[in-house]
Protein backbone atom coordinates (compact mmCIF):
# COMPACT_ATOMS: atom_id res chain seq x y z
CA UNK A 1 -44.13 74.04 -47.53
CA UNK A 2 -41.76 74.86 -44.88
CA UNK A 3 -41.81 77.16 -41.82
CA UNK A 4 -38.50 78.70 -43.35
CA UNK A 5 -40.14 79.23 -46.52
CA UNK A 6 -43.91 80.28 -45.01
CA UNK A 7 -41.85 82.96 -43.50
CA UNK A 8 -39.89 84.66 -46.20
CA UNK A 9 -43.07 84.34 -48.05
CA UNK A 10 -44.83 86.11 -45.96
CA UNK A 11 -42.50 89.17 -45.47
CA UNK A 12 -42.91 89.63 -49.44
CA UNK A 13 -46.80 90.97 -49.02
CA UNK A 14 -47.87 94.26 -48.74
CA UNK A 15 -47.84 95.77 -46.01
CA UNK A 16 -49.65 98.82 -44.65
CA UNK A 17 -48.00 102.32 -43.33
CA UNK A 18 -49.11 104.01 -40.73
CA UNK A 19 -51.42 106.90 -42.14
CA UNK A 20 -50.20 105.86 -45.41
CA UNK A 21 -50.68 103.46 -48.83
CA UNK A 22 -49.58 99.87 -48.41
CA UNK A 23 -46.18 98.82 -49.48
CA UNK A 24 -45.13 95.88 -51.57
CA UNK A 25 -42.14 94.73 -49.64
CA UNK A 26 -40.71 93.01 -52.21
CA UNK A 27 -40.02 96.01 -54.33
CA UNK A 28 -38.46 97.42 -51.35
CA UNK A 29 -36.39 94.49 -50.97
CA UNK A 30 -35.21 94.81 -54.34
CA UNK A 31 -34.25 98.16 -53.82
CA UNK A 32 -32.18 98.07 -51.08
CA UNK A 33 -29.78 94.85 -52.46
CA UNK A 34 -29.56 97.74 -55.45
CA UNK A 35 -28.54 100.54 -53.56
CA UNK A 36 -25.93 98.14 -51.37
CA UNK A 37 -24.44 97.05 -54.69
CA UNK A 38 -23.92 100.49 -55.86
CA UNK A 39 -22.30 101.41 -52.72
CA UNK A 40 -19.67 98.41 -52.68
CA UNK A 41 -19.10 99.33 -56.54
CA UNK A 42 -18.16 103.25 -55.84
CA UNK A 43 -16.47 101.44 -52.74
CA UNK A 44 -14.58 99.08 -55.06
CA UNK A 45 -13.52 101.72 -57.17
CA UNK A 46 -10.69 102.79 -54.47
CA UNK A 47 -9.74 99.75 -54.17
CA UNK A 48 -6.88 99.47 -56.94
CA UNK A 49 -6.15 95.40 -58.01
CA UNK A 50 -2.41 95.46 -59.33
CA UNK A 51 -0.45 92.65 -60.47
CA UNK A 52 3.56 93.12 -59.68
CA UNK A 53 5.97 95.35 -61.89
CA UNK A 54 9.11 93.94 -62.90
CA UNK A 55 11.96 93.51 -60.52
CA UNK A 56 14.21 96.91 -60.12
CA UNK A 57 16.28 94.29 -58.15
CA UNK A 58 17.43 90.94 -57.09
CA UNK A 59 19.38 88.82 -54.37
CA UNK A 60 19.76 84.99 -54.22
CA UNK A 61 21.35 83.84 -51.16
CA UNK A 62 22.02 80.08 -51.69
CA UNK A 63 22.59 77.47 -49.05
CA UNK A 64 23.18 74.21 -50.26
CA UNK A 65 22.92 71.91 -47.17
CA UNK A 66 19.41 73.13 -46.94
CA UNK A 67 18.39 73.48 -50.48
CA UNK A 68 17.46 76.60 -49.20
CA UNK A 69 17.45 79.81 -51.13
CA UNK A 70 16.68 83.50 -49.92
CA UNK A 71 15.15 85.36 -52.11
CA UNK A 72 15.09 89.35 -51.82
CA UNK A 73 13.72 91.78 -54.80
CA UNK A 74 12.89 95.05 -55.47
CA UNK A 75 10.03 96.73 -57.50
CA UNK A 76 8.37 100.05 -57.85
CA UNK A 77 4.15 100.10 -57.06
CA UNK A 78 1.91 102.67 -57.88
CA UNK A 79 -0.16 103.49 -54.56
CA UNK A 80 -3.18 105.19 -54.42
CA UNK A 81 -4.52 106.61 -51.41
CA UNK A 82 -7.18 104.69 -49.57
CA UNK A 83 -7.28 100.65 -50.09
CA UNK A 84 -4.38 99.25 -52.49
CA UNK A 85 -4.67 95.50 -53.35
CA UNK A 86 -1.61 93.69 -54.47
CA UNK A 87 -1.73 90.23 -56.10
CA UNK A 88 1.49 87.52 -55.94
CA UNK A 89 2.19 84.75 -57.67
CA UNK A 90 3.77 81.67 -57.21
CA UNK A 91 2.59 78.99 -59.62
CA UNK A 92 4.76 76.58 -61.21
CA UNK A 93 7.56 77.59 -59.31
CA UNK A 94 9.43 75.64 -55.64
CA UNK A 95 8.78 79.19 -53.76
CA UNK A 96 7.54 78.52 -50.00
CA UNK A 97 4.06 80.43 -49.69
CA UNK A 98 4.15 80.39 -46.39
CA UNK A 99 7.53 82.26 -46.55
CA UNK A 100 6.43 85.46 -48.47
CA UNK A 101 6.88 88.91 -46.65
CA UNK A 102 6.28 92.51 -47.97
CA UNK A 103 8.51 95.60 -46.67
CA UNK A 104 7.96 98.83 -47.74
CA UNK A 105 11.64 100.66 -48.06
CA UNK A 106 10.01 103.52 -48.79
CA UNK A 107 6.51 105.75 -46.98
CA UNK A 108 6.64 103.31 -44.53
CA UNK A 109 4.56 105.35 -42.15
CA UNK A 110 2.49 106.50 -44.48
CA UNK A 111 1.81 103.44 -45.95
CA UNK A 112 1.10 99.60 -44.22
CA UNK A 113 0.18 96.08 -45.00
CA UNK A 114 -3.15 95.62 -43.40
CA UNK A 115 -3.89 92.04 -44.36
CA UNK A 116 -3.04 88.78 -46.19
CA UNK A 117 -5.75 86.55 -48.33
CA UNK A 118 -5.27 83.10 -49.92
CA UNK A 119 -8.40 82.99 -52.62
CA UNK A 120 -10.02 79.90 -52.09
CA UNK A 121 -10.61 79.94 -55.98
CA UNK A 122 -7.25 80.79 -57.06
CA UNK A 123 -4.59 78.10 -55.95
CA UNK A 124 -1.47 79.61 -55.66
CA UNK A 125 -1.82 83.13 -55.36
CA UNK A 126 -2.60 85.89 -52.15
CA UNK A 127 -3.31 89.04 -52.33
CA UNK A 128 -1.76 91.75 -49.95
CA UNK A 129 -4.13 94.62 -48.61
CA UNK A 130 -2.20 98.01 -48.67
CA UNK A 131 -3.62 100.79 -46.64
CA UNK A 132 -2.16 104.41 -47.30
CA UNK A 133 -2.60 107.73 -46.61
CA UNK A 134 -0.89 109.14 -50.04
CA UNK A 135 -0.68 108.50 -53.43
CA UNK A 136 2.76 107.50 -54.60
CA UNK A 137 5.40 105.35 -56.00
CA UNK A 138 6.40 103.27 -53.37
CA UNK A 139 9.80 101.12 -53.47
CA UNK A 140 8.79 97.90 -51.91
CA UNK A 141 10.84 94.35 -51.03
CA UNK A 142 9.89 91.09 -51.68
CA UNK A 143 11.48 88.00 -49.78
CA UNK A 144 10.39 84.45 -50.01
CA UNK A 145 12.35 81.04 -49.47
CA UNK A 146 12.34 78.78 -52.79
CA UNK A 147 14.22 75.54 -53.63
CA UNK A 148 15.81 74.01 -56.24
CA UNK A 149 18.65 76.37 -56.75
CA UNK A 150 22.16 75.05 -55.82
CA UNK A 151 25.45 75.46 -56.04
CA UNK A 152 29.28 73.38 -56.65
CA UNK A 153 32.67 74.94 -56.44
CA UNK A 154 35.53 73.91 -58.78
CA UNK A 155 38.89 74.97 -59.26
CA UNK A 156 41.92 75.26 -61.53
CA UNK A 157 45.63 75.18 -60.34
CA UNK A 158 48.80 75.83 -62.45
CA UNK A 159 51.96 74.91 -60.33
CA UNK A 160 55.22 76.69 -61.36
CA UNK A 161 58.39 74.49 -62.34
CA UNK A 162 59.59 75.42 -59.52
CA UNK A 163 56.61 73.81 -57.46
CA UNK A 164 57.27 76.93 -55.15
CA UNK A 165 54.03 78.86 -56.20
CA UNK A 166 50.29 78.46 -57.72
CA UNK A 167 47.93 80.02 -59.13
CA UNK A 168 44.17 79.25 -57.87
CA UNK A 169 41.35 79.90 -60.18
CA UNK A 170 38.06 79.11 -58.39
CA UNK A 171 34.35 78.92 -59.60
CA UNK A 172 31.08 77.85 -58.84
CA UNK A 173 28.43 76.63 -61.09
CA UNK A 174 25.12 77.72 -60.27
CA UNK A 175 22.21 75.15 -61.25
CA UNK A 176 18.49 76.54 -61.68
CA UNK A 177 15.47 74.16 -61.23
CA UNK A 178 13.42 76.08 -59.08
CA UNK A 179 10.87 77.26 -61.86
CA UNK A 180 11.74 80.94 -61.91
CA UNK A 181 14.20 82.75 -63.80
CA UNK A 182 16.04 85.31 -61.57
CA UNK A 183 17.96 88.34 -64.30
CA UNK A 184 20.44 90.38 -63.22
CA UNK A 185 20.60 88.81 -59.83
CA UNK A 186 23.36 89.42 -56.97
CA UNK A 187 24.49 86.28 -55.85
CA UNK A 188 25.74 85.03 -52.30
CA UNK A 189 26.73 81.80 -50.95
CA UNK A 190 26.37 80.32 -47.61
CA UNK A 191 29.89 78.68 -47.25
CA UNK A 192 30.57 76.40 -44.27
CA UNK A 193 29.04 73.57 -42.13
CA UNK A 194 25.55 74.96 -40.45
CA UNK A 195 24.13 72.18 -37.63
CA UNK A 196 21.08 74.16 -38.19
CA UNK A 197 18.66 71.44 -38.41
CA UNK A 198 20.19 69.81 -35.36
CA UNK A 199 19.82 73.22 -33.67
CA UNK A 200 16.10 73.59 -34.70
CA UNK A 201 15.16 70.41 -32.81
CA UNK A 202 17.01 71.52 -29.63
CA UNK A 203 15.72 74.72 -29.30
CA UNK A 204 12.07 73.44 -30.46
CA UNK A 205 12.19 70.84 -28.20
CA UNK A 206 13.52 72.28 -24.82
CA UNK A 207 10.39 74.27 -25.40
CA UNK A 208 8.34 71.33 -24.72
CA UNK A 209 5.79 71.47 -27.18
CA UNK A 210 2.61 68.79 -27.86
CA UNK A 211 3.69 65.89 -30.55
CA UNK A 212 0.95 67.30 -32.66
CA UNK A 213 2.78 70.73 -32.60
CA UNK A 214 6.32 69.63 -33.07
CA UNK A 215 6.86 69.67 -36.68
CA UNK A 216 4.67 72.71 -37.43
CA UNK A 217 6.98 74.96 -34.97
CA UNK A 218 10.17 73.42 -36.08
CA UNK A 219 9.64 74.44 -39.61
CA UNK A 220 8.49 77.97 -38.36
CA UNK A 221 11.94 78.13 -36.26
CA UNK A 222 13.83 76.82 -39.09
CA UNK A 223 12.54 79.56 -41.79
CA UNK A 224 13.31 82.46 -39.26
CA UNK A 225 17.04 81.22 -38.20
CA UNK A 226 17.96 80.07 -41.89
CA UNK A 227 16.53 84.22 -42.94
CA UNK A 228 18.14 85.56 -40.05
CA UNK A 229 20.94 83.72 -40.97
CA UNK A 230 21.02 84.28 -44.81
CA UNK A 231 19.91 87.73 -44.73
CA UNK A 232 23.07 89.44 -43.53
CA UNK A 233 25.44 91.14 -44.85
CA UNK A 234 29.00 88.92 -46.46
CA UNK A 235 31.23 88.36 -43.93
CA UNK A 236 31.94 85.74 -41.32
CA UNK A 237 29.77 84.75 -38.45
CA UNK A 238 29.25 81.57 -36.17
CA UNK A 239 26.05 80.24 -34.91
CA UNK A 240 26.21 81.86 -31.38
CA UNK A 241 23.32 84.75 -31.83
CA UNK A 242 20.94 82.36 -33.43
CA UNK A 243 18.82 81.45 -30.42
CA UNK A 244 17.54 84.71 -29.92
CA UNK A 245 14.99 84.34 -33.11
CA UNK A 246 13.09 81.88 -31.23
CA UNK A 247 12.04 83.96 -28.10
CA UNK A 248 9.09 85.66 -29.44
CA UNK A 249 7.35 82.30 -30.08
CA UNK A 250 7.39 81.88 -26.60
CA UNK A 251 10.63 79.89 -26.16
CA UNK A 252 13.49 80.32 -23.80
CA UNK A 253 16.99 81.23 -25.32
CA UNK A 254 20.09 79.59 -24.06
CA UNK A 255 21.94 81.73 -21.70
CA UNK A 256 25.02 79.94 -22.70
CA UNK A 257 26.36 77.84 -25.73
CA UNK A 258 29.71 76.13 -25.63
CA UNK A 259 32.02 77.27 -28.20
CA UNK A 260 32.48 73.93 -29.43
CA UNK A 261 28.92 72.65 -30.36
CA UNK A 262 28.86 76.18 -32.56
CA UNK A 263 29.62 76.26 -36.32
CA UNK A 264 30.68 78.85 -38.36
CA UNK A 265 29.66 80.07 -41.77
CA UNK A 266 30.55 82.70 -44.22
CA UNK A 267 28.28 84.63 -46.47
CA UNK A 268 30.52 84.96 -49.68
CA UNK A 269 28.98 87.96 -52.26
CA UNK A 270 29.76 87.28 -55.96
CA UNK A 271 30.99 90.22 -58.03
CA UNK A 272 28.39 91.67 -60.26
CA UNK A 273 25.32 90.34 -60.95
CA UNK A 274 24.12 87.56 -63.46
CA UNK A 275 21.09 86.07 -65.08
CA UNK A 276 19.72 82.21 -63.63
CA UNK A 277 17.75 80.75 -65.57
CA UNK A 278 15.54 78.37 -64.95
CA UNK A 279 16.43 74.62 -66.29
CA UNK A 280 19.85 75.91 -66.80
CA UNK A 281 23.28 76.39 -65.03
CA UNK A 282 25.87 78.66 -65.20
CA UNK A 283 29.26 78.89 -64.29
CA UNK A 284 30.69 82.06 -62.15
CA UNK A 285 34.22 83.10 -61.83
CA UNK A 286 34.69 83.97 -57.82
CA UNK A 287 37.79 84.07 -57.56
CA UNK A 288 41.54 84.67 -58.32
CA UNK A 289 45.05 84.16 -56.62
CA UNK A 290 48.71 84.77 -58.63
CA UNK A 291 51.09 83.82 -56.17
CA UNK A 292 50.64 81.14 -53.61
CA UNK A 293 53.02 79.45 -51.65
CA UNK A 294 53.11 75.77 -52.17
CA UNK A 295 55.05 73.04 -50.76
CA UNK A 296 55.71 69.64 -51.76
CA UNK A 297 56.06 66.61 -49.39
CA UNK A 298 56.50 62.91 -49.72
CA UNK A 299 54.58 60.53 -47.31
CA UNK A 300 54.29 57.20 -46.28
CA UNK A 301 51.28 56.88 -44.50
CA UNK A 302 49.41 53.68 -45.19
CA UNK A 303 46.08 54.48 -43.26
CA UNK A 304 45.24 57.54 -45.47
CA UNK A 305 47.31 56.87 -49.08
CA UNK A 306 47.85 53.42 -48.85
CA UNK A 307 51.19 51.43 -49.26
CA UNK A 308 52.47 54.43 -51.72
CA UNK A 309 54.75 57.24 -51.26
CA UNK A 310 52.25 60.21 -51.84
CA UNK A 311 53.57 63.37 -53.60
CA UNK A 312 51.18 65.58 -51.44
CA UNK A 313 50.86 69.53 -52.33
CA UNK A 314 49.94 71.95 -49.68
CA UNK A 315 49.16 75.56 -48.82
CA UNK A 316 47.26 77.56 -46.66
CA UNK A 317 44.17 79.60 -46.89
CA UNK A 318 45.38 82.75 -45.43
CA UNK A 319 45.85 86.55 -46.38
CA UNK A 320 49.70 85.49 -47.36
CA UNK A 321 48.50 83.21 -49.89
CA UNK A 322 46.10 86.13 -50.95
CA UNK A 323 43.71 83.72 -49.89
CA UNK A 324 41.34 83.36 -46.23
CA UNK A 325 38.49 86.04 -47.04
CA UNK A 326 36.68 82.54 -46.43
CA UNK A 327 36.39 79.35 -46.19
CA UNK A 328 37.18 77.61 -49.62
CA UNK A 329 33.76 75.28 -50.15
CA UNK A 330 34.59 71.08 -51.00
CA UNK A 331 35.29 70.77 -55.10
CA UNK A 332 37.00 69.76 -57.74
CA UNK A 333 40.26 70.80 -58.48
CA UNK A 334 42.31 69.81 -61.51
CA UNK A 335 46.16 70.94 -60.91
CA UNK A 336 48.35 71.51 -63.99
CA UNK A 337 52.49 72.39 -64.03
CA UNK A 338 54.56 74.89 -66.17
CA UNK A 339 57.27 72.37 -68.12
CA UNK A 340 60.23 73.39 -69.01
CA UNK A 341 59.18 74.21 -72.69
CA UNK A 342 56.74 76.60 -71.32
CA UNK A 343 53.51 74.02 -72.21
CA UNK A 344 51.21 72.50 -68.82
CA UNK A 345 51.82 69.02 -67.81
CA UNK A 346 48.75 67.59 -66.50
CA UNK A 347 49.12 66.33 -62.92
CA UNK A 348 46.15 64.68 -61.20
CA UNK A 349 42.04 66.00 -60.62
CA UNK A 350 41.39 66.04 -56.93
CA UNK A 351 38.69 66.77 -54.80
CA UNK A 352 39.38 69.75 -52.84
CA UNK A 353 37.83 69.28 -49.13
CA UNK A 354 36.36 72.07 -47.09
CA UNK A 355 38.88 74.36 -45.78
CA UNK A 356 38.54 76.69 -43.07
CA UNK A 357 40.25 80.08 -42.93
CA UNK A 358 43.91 79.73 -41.93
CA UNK A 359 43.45 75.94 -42.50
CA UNK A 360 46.23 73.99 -44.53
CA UNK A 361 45.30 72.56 -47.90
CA UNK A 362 46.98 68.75 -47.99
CA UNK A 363 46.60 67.30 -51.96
CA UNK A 364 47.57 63.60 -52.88
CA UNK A 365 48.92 64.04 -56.01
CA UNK A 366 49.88 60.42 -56.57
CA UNK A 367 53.60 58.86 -56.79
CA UNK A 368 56.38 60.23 -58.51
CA UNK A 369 57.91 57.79 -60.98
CA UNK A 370 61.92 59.26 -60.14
CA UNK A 371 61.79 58.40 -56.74
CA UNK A 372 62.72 55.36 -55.70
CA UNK A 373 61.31 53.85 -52.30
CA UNK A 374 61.52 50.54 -50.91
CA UNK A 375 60.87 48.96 -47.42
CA UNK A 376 62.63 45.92 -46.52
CA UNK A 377 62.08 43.81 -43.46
CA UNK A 378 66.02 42.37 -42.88
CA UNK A 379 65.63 40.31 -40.06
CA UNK A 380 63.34 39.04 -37.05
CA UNK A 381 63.94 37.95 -34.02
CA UNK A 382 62.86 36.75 -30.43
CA UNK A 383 64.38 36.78 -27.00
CA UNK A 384 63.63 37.47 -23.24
CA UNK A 385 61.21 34.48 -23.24
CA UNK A 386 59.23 33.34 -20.32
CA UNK A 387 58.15 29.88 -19.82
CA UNK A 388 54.98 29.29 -17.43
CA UNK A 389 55.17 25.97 -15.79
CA UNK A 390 51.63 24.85 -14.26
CA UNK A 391 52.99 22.73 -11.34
CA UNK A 392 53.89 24.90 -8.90
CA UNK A 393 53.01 28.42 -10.89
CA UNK A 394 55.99 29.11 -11.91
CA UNK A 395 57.54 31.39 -14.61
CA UNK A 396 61.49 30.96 -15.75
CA UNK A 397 63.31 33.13 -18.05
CA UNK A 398 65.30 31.01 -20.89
CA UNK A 399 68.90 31.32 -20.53
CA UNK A 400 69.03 32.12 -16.45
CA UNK A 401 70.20 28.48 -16.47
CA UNK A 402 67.05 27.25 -14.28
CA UNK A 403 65.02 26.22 -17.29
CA UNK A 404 63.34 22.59 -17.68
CA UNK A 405 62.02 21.42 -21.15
CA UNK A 406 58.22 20.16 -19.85
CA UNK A 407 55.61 19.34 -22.01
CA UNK A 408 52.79 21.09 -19.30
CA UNK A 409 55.30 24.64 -19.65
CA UNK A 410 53.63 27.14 -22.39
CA UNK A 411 55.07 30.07 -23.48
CA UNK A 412 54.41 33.35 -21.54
CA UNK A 413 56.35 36.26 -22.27
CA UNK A 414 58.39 37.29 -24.71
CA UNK A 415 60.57 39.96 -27.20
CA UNK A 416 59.53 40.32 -30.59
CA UNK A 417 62.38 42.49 -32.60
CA UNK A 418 62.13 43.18 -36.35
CA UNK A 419 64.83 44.96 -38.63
CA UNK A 420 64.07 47.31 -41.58
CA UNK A 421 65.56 49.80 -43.83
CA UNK A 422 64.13 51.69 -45.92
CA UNK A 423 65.70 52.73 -49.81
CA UNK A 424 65.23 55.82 -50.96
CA UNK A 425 66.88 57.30 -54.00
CA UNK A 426 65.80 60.82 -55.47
CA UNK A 427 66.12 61.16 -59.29
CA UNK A 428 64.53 64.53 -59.66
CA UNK A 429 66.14 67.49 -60.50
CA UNK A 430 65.30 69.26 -56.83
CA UNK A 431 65.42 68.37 -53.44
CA UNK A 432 63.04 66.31 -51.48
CA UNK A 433 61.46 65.97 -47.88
CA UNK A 434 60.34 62.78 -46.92
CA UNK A 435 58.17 61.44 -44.04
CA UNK A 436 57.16 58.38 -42.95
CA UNK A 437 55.05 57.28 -40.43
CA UNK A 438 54.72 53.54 -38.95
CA UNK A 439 51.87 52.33 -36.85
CA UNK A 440 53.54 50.16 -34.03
CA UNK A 441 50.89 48.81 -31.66
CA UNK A 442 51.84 47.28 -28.02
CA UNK A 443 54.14 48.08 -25.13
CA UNK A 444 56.94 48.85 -27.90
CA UNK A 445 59.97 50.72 -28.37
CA UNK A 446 61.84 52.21 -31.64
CA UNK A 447 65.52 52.14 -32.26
CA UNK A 448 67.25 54.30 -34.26
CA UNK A 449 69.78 57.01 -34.85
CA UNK A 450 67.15 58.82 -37.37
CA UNK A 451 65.22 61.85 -36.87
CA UNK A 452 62.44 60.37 -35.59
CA UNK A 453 59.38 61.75 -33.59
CA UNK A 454 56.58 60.66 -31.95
CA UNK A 455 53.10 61.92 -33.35
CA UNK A 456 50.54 59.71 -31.27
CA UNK A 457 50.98 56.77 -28.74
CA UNK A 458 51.63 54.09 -31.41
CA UNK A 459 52.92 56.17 -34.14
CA UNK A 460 55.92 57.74 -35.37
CA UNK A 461 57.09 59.85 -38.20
CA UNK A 462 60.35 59.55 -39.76
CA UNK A 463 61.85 62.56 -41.63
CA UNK A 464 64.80 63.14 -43.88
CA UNK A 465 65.82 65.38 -46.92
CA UNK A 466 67.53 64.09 -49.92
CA UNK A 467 69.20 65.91 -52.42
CA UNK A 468 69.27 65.96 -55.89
CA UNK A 469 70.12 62.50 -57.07
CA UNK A 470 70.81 61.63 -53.12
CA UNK A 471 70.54 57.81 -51.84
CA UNK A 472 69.91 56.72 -48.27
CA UNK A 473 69.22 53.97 -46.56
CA UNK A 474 66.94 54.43 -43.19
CA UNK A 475 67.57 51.68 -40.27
CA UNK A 476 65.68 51.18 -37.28
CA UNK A 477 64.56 48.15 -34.94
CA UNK A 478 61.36 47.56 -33.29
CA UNK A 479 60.84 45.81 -30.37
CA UNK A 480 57.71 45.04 -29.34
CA UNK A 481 56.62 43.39 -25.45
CA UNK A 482 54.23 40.14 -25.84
CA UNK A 483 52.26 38.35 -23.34
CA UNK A 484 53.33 38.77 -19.50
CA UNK A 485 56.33 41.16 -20.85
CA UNK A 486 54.00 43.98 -21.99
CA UNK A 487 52.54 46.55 -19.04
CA UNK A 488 51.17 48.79 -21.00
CA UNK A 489 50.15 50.48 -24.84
CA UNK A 490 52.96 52.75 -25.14
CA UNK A 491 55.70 53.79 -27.60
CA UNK A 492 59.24 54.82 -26.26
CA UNK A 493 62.03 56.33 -28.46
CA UNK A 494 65.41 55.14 -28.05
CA UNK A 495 68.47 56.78 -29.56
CA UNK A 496 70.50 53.84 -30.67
CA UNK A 497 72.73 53.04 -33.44
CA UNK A 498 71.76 50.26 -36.07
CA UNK A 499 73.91 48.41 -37.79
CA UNK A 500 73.29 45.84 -40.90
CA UNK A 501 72.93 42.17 -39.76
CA UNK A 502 76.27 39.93 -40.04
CA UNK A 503 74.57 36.84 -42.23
């Protein structure tokens, strides 16, 4: 027998009172683990265990480069004074445990959250402890990250014959895999580019934390930027006031961010509210404009269309266009035109890139069959050579009547000129702008009586206008400096007149 078990046994004998009968102290063992029990049952009693109502409200707040959604609902809870015990949820579903807040809207004096338990024997689950002073109905919020929810814009354009103005219908489809259905829900979207895991790590890390702690407080940063960030209200904002979450972790904020290395988001709110479902996806309508400006372009520009002239369709994203509340999010758009027997003509399906507010909108739509375009290289041609002869160093120019034909002379400067015109010939019934741009590397110059203009150090852009079944034909020379001739990369324009070769 053991000393641990000699010594309980020996508490359970009887023991003599003082001036009174001997007491089994087992019995009164027995009845004091009674009289505790009672007393944590009547204790228990005002304790009340409640699972949640139903939602009186919800908010989804999507952001798609995170797979991050921010969820905010309402519900009514019956409170009774003295200890309250609330129980939440989250199996089967993506939500983030560690995520989960509670917020009383209303009695918020009155009533407070005192704790918050994770039962060992319940896996997925807490319970909140809810201390209050009255007995009421309380309105209460519940927020929690969860994944799984995204979402992808699309749109619809209808040119008119005219090509002049557009309508825009634009919608997003909202997919649902995050294990919860969400009814009635008001829905926002985080629109824009958000460097927010980039600016996790340098805020995290200036802080100078152990290895071991690194990935623990980065997570904790990112959840309370991306809810400060998701939880206000729609309208435009940048990424300037986000350092300040991280000071009461012990971190210092910047005192200064350049303006450059911030990005800038929009919080777009969706009209109404709709049911998600879970496994399913729905499409929204979020937005509509009648009348926007358009304008139609032709372009030559190898490097982004390839060795096509591009019909490209613009407009801008701005009030005018009854457009620019925000950014319009990357998507498909399929653009239709008005015919002249009133029917749609079907003209290309696009993707629609990211587009800032008071940013242009620039669509390939593809060639046009009744224009006619056609580069032609007429003639090529060298002069102002330089011959390098190695005895003695030398250099002569061909033609300054000093030159000697020697087999140890090499080339060493020289010209290089090339003709070209370009055919163009509009059969449409409207008039056309044209531009086209040629890449022309080197110490080079451009000759040419066209309207011509310089966008970069090795590029220029030709324009013209044709009319309605106009024909033109575009000359210009380029010379180009080789070996010792060339100084340095630049492009010069020279206003010259070009005439057709004499064969």
């Amino acid at each position: 027998m053991t000393i641990d078990t000699l010594a309980i046994k020996s508490v359970l004998t009887k023991v003599p009172f003082k001036n009174g009968p001997s007491v089994n102290l087992s019995d009164t063992f027995f009845i004091i683990m009674l009289m505790s029990f009672i007393s944590l049952s009547v204790m228990a009693k005002n304790i009340d265990l409640s699972t949640l109502p139903s939602r009186d409200s919800v908010q989804l707040t999507i952001y798609n480069s995170e797979d991050l959604t921010l969820v905010r609902e309402t519900r009514q809870i019956s409170i009774k004074k003295g200890q309250n015990r609330l129980q939440f949820s989250w199996a089967n579903t993506k939500i983030d445990p560690t995520s989960v807040q509670l917020e009383f809207l209303s009695h918020p004096i009155e009533m407070h959250l005192s704790n918050t338990t994770f039962p060992h024997d319940k896996p997925q689950m807490l319970y909140w402890h809810i201390t209050s002073s009255v007995e009421r109905l309380a309105t209460v919020e519940i927020s929690y990250f969860t994944s799984g929810i995204r979402w992808q814009a699309d749109y619809s354009a209808i040119l008119a014959q005219s090509a002049k103005t557009m309508a825009l219908d634009s919608f997003v489809t909202v997919t649902n895999h995050s294990g919860e259905n969400y009814e009635n829900a008001q829905v926002r979207l985080v629109i824009g580019k958000i460097n927010l895991v980039e600016r996790v790590n340098e805020l995290v890390n200036r802080a100078n934390y152990k290895k071991e702690q690194l990935q623990e407080r980065k997570r904790s940063v990112r959840v309370k930027m991306a809810k400060k960030m998701m939880g206000k209200a729609s309208g435009r904002y940048d990424m300037a006031p986000m350092s300040s979450v991280v000071m009461e972790d012990g971190m210092m904020a910047e005192k200064e961010v350049a303006k450059d290395s911030l990005s800038e988001y929009t919080i777009f709110t969706i009209e109404g509210t709709e049911t998600i479902s879970d496994q399913w996806a729905k499409r929204l309508r979020t937005g509509f404009a009648q009348t926007i400006a358009t304008d139609i372009i032709y372009r030559y520009r190898p490097r982004e269309y390839g060795h096509i002239l591009a019909r490209v369709l613009s407009f801008k994203n701005n009030k005018q266009s009854s457009l620019g509340e925000a950014p319009l999010p990357e998507g498909n758009i399929q653009i239709y035109q008005k015919n002249q027997q009133g029917s749609l003509t079907y003209i290309a399906g696009l993707t629609l890139k990211y587009t800032s507010i008071d940013d242009k909108v620039e669509l390939n739509t593809g060639t046009d069959p009744d224009i006619h375009f056609e580069l032609v290289n007429l003639k090529n041609w060298h002069d102002n050579i330089w011959m390098h002869y190695k005895k003695g160093n030398l250099y002569r120019r061909i033609g300054d009547g000093h030159i000697k034909i020697d087999h140890n002379s090499t080339v060493a400067g020289w010209n290089e000129h090339r003709l070209f015109v370009q055919h163009l010939r509009n059969f449409t019934d409207k008039p056309i702008n044209v531009e086209i741009r040629r890449v022309i590397s080197g110490d080079a110059v451009v000759k040419s009586q066209l309207d011509i203009k310089q966008h970069d150090f090795q590029t220029v852009d030709i324009h013209t206008r044709l009319a309605v079944g106009d024909k033109q034909e575009l000359l210009y020379e380029t010379l180009v400096k080789k070996g010792r001739n060339a100084k340095q990369n630049q492009l010069l324009l020279k206003n010259t007149k070009i005439k057709y070769p004499v064969w």
